[in-house]
C-alpha atoms as a PDB file:
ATOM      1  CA  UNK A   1     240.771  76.545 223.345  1.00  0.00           C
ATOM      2  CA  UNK A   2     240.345  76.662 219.558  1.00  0.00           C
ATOM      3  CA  UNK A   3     238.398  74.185 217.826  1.00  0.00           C
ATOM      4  CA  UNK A   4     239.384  71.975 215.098  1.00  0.00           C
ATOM      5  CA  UNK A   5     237.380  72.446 211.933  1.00  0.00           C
ATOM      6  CA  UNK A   6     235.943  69.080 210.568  1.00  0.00           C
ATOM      7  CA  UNK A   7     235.191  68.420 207.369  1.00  0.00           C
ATOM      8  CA  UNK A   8     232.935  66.284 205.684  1.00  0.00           C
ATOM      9  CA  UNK A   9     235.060  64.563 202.845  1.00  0.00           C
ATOM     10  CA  UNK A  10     236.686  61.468 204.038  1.00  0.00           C
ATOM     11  CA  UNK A  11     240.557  61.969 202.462  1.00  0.00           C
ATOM     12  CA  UNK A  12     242.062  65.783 201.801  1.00  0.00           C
ATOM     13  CA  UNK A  13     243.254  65.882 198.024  1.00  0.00           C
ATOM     14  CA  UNK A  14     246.455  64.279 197.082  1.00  0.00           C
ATOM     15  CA  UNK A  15     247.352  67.244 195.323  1.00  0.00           C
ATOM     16  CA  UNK A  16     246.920  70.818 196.020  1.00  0.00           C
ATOM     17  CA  UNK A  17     243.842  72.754 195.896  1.00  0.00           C
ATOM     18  CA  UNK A  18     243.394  75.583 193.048  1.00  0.00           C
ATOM     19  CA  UNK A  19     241.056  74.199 190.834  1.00  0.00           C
ATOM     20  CA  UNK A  20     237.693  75.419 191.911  1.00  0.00           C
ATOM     21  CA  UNK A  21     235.960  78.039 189.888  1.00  0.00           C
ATOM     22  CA  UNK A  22     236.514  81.126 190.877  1.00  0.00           C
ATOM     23  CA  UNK A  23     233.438  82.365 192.293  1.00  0.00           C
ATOM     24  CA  UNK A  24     233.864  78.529 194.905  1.00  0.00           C
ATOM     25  CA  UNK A  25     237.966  79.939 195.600  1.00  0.00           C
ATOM     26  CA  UNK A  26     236.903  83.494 196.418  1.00  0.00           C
ATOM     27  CA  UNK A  27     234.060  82.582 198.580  1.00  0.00           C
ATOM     28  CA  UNK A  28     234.651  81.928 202.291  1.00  0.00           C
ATOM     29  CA  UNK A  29     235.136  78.281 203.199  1.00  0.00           C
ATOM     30  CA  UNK A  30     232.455  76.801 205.456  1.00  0.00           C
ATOM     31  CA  UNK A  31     234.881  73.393 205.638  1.00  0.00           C
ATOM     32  CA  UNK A  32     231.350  71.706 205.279  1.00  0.00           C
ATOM     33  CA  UNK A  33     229.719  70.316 201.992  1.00  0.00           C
ATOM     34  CA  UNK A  34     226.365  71.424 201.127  1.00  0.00           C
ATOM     35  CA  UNK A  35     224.113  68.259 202.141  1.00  0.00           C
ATOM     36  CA  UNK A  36     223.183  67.404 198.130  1.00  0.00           C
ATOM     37  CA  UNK A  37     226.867  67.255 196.906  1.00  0.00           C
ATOM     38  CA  UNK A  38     227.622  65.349 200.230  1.00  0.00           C
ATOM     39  CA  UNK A  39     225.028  62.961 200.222  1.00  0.00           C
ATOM     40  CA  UNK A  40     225.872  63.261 195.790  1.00  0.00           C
ATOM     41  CA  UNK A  41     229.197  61.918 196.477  1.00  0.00           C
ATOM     42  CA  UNK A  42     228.495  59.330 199.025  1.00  0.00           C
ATOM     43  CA  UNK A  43     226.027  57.578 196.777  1.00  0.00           C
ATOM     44  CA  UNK A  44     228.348  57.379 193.828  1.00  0.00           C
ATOM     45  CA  UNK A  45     231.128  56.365 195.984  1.00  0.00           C
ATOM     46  CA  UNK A  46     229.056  53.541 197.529  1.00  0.00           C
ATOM     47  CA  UNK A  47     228.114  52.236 194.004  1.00  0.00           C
ATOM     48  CA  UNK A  48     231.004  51.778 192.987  1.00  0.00           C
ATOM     49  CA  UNK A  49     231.892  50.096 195.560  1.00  0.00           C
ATOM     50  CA  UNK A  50     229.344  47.949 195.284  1.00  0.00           C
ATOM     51  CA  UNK A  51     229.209  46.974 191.729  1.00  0.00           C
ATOM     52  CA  UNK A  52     233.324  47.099 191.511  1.00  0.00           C
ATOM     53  CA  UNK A  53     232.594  50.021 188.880  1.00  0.00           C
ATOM     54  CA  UNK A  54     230.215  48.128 186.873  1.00  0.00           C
ATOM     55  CA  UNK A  55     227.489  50.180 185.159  1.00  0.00           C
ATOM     56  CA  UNK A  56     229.539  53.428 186.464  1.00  0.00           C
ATOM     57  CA  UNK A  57     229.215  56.039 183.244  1.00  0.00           C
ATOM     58  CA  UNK A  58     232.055  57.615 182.305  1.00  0.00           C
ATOM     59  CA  UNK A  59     231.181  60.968 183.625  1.00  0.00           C
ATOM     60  CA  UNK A  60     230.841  59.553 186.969  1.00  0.00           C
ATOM     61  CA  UNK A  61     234.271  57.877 187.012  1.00  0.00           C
ATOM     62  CA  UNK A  62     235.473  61.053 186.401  1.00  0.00           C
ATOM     63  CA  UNK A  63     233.470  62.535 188.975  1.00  0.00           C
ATOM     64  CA  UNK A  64     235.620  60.278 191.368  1.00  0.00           C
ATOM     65  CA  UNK A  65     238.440  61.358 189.991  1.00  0.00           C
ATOM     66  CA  UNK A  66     237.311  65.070 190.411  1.00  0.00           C
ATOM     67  CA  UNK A  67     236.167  64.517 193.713  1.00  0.00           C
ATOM     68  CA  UNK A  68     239.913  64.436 195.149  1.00  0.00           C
ATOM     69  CA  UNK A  69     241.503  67.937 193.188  1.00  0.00           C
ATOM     70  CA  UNK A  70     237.786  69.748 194.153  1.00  0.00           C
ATOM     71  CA  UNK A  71     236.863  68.735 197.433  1.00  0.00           C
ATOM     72  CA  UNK A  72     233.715  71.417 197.732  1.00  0.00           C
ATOM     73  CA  UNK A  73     232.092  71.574 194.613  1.00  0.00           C
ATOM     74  CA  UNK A  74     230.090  69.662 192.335  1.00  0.00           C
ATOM     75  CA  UNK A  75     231.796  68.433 189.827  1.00  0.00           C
ATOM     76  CA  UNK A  76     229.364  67.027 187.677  1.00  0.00           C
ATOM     77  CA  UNK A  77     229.257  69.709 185.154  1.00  0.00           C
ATOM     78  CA  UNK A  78     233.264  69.939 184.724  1.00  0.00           C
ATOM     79  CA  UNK A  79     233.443  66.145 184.332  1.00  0.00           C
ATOM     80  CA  UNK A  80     230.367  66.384 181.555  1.00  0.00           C
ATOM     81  CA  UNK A  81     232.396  69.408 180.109  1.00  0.00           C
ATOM     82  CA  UNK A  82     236.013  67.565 179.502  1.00  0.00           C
ATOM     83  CA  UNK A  83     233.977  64.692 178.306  1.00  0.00           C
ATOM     84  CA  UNK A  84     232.105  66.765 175.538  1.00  0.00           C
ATOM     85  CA  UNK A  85     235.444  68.799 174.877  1.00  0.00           C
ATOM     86  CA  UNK A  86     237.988  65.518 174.210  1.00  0.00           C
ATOM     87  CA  UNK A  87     235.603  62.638 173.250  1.00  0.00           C
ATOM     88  CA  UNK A  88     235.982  59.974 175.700  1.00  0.00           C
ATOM     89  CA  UNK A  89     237.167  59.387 179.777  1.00  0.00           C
ATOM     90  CA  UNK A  90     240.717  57.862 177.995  1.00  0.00           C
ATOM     91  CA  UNK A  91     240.877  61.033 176.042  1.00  0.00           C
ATOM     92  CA  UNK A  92     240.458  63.261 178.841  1.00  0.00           C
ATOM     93  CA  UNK A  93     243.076  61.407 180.738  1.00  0.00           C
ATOM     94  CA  UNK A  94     245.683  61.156 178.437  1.00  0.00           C
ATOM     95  CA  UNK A  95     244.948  64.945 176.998  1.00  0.00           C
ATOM     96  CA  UNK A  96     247.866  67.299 177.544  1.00  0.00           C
ATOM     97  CA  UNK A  97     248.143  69.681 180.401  1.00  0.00           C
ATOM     98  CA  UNK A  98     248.177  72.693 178.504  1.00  0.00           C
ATOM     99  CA  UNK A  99     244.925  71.357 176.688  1.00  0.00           C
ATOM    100  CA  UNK A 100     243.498  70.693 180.276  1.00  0.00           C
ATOM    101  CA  UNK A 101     244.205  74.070 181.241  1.00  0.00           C
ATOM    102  CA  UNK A 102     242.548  76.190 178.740  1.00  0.00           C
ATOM    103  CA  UNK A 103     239.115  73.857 180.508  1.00  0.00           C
ATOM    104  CA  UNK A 104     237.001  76.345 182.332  1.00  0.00           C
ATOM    105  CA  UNK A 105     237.430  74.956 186.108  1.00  0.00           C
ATOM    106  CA  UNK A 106     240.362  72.361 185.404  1.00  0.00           C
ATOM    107  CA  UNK A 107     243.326  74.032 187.607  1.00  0.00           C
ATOM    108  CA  UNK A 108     246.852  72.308 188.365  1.00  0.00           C
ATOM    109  CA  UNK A 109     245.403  69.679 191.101  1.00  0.00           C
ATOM    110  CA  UNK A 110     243.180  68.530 188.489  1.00  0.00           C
ATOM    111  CA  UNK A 111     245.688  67.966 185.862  1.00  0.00           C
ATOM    112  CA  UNK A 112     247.836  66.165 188.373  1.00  0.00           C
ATOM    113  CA  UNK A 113     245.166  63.646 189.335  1.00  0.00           C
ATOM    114  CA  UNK A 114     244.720  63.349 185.666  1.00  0.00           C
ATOM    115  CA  UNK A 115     248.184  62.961 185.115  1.00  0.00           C
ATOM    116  CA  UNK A 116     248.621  60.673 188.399  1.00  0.00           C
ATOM    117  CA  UNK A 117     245.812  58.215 186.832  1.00  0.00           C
ATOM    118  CA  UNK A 118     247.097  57.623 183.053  1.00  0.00           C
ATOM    119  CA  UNK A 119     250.583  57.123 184.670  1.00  0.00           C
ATOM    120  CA  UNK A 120     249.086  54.477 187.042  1.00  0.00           C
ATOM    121  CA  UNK A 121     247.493  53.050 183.632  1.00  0.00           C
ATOM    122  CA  UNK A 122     250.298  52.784 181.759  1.00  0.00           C
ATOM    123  CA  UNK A 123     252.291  50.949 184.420  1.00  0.00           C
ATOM    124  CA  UNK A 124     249.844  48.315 185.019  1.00  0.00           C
ATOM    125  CA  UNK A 125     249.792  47.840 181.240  1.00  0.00           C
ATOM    126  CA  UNK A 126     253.455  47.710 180.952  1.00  0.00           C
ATOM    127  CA  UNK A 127     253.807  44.999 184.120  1.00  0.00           C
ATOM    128  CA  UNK A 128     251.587  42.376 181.878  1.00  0.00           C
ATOM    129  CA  UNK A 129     254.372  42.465 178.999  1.00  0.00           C
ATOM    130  CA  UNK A 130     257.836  43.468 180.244  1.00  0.00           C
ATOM    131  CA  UNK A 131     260.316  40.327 180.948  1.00  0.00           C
ATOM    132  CA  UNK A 132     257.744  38.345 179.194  1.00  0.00           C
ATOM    133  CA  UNK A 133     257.920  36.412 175.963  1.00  0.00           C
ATOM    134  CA  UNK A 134     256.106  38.566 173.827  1.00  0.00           C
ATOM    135  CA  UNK A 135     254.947  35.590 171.712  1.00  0.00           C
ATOM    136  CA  UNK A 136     252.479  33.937 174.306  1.00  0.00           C
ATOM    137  CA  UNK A 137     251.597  37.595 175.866  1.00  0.00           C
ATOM    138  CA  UNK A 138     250.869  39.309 172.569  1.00  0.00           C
ATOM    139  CA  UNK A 139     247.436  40.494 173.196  1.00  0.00           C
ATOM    140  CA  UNK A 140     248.662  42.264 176.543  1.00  0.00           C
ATOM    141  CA  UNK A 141     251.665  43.964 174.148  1.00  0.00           C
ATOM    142  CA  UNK A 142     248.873  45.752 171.855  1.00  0.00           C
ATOM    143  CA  UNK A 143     247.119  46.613 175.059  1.00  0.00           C
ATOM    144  CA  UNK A 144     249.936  48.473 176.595  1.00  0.00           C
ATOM    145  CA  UNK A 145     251.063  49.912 172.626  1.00  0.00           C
ATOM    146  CA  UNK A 146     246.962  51.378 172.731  1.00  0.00           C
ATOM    147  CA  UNK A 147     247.290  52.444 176.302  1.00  0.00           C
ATOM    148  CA  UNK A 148     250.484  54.252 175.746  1.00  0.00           C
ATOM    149  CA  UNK A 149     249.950  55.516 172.294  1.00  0.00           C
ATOM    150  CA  UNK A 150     246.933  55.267 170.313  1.00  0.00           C
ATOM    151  CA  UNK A 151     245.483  58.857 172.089  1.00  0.00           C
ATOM    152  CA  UNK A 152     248.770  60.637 171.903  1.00  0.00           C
ATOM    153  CA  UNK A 153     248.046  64.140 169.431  1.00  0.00           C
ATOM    154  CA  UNK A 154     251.744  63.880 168.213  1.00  0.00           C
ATOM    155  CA  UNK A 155     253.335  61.192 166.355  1.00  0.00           C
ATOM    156  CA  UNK A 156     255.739  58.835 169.027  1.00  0.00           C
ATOM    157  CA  UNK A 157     258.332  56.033 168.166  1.00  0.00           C
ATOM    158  CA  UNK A 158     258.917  53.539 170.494  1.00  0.00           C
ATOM    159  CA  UNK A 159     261.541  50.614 170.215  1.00  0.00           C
ATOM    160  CA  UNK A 160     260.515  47.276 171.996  1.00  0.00           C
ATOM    161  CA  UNK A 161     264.229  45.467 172.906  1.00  0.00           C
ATOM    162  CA  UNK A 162     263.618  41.352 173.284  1.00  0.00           C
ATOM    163  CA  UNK A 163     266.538  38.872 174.022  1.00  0.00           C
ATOM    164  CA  UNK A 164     267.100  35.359 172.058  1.00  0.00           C
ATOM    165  CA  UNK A 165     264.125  34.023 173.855  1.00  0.00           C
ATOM    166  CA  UNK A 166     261.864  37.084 172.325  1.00  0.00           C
ATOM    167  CA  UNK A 167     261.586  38.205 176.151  1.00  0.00           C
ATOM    168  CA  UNK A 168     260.828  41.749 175.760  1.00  0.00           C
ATOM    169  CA  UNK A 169     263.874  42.971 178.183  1.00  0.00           C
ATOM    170  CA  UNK A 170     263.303  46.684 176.989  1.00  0.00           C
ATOM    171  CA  UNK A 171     261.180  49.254 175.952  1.00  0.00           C
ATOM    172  CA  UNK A 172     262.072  52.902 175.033  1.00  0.00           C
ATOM    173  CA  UNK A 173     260.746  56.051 173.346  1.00  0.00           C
ATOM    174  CA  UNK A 174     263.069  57.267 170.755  1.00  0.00           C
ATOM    175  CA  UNK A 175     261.490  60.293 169.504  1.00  0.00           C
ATOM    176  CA  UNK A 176     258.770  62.545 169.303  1.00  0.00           C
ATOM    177  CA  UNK A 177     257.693  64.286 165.959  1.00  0.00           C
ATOM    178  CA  UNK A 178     254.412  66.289 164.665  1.00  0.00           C
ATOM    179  CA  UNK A 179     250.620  65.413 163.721  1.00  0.00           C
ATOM    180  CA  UNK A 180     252.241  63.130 161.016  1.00  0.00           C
ATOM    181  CA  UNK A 181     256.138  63.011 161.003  1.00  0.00           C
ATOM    182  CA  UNK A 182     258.489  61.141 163.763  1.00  0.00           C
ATOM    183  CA  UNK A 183     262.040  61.299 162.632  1.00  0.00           C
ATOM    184  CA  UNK A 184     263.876  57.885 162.660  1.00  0.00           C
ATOM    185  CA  UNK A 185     267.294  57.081 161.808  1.00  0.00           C
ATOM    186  CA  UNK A 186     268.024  53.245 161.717  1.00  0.00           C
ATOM    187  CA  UNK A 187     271.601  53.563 162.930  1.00  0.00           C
ATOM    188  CA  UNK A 188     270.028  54.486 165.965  1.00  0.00           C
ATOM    189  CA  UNK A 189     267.882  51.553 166.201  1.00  0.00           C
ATOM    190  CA  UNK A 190     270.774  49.395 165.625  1.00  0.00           C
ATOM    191  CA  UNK A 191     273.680  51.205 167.872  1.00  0.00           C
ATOM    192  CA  UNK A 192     270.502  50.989 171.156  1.00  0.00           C
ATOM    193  CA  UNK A 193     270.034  47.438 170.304  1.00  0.00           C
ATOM    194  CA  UNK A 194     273.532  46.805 170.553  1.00  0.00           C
ATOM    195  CA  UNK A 195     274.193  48.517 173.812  1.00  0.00           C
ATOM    196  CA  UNK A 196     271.369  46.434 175.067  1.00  0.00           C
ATOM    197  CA  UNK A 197     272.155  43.147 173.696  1.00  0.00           C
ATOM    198  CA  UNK A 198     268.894  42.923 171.990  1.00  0.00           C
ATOM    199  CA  UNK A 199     268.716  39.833 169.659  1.00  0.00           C
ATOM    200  CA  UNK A 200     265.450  40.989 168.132  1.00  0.00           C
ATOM    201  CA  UNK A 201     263.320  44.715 168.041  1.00  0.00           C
ATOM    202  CA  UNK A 202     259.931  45.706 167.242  1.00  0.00           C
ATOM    203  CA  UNK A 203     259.009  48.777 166.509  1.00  0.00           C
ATOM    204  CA  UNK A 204     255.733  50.592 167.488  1.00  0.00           C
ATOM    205  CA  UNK A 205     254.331  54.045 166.222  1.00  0.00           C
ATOM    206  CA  UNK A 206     250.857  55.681 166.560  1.00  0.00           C
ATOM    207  CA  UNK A 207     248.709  58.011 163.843  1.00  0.00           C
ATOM    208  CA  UNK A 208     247.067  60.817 165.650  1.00  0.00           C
ATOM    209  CA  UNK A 209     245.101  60.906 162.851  1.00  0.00           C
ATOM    210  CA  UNK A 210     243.300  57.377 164.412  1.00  0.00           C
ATOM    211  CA  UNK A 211     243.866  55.297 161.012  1.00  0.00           C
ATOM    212  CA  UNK A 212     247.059  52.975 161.152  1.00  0.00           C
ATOM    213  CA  UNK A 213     247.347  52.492 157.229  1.00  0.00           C
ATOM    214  CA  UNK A 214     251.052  52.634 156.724  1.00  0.00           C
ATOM    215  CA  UNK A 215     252.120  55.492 154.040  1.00  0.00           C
ATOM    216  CA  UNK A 216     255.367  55.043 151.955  1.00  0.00           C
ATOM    217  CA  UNK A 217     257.234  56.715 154.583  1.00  0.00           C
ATOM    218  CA  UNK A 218     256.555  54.281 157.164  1.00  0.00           C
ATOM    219  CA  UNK A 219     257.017  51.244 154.800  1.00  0.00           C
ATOM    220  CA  UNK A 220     260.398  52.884 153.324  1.00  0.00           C
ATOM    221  CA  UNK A 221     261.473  53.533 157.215  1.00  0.00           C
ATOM    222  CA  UNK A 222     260.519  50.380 158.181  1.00  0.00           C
ATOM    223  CA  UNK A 223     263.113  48.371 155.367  1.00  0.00           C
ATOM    224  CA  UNK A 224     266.014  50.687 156.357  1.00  0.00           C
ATOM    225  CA  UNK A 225     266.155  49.699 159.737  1.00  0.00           C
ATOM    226  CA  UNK A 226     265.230  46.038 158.464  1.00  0.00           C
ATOM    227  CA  UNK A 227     268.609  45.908 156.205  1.00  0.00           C
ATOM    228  CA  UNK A 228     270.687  48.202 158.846  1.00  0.00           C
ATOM    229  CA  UNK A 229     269.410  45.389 161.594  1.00  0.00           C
ATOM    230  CA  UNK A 230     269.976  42.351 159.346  1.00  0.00           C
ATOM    231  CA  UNK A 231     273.948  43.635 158.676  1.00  0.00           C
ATOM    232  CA  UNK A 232     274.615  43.211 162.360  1.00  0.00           C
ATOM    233  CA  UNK A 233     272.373  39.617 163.083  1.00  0.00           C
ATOM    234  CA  UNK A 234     269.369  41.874 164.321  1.00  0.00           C
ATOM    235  CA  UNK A 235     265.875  40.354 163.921  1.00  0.00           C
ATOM    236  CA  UNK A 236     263.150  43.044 162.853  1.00  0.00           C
ATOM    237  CA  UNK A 237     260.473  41.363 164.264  1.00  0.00           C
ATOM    238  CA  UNK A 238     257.680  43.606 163.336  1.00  0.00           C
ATOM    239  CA  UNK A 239     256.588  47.481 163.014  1.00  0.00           C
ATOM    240  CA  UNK A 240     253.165  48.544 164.692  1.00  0.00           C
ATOM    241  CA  UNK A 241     251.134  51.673 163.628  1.00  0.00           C
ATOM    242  CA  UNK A 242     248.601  51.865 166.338  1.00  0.00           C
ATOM    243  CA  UNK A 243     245.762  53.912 165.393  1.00  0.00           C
ATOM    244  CA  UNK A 244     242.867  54.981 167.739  1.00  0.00           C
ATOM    245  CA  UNK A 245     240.431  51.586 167.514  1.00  0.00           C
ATOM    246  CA  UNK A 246     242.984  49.136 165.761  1.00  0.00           C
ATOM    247  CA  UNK A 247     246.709  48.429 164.846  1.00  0.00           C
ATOM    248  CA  UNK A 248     248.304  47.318 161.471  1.00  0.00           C
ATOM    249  CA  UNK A 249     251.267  45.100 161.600  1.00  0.00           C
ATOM    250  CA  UNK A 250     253.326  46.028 158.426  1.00  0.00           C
ATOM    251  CA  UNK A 251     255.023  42.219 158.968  1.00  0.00           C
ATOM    252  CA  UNK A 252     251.107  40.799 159.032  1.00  0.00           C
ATOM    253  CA  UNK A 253     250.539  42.929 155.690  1.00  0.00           C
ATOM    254  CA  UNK A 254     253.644  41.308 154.215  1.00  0.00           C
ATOM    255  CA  UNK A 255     255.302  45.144 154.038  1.00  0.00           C
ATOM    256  CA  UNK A 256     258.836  43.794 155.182  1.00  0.00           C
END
């Protein structure tokens, strides 16, 4: 009668193995953890528990996060690695796959709990503002704007949709552009609006760059779609530039 090989990790990955360095894939597999990273993992895993993540560094969040996509290997050295390569655990999250990739160790079950994490962020962000009055929820809007946008290496524009009540009913991605250009054509604004029956819009960029001063392209932009909206009853409520630490509202700076 065969017997069936335990092993010592609690959960199997989510996602597909093929992330381990090469020298862990080519060896043979034991389907038992070397005591240290074992007894490594438990204590890490019992602290946070414990302490609800409080006082948890970085790296060792990530470790967590590792542990699932590399389930015999320690991981501390890859999560110090991605940390040193993109800055910060948000970063490393939000980084694109093909960055990810080029990561000595980082493999496609990595990326996908990567991926599977900053889309679980982004969601719970999103919940705290959408069919809400974006007046009295305001602070949870720039939230969800940094969350979505402020680590992003290209340059997105995003169109928030709100009703007569200023309930945010919609919120869209128009376009994607470079380091420093998003193309934006106001009719565009105005026609989505429209087919929404949006009574008001705000519109929300980022600067990969990580400063949110507004150049003369944003603030010319920003007036066309102000006049194309104001033809057709349209409020413009604001424009956003969300920058890495901070946001500039162009209607706080008295730009439109």
């Amino acid at each position: 009668m065969k017997q069936m090989r335990h092993f010592s990790e609690a959960t199997l990955p989510l996602f597909p193995q093929g992330d381990e360095d090469e020298a862990v894939m080519t060896a043979p597999v034991t389907g038992r953890l070397p005591s240290y990273i074992a007894d490594h993992r438990k204590r890490l895993r019992d602290r946070f528990m414990e302490t609800g993540g409080q006082g948890v560094a970085d790296y060792e969040l990530l470790e967590l996060i590792l542990f699932r996509a590399i389930p015999r290997q320690d991981v501390k050295p890859l999560a110090r690695r991605l940390l040193d390569r993109f800055g910060d655990l948000a970063r490393v999250v939000s980084a694109p796959a093909s960055r990810l990739l080029q990561e000595h160790g980082v493999g496609e079950a990595v990326v996908a709990e990567l991926k599977l994490l900053e889309v679980v962020a982004q969601r719970m962000a999103r919940s705290k503002v959408m069919q809400r009055p974006v007046l009295s929820s305001w602070t949870a809007l720039l939230d969800y704007c940094h969350t979505v946008m402020s680590h992003a290496e290209q340059e997105h524009f995003r169109i928030l949709f709100l009703d007569r009540k200023n309930v945010l009913i919609a919120d869209e991605e128009q376009a994607k552009g470079t380091v420093d250009h998003v193309p934006v054509y106001p009719r565009e604004v105005v026609k989505r609006a429209l087919e929404l029956g949006s009574s008001a819009v705000i519109l929300v960029h980022n600067h990969p760059s990580g400063d949110p001063t507004p150049s003369a392209a944003d603030i010319d932009m920003t007036r066309q779609v102000a006049r194309a909206c104001a033809v057709l009853g349209i409020t413009l409520h604001d424009h956003l530039i969300i920058g890495k630490d901070r946001e500039v509202s162009l209607r706080s700076e008295r730009l439109i």
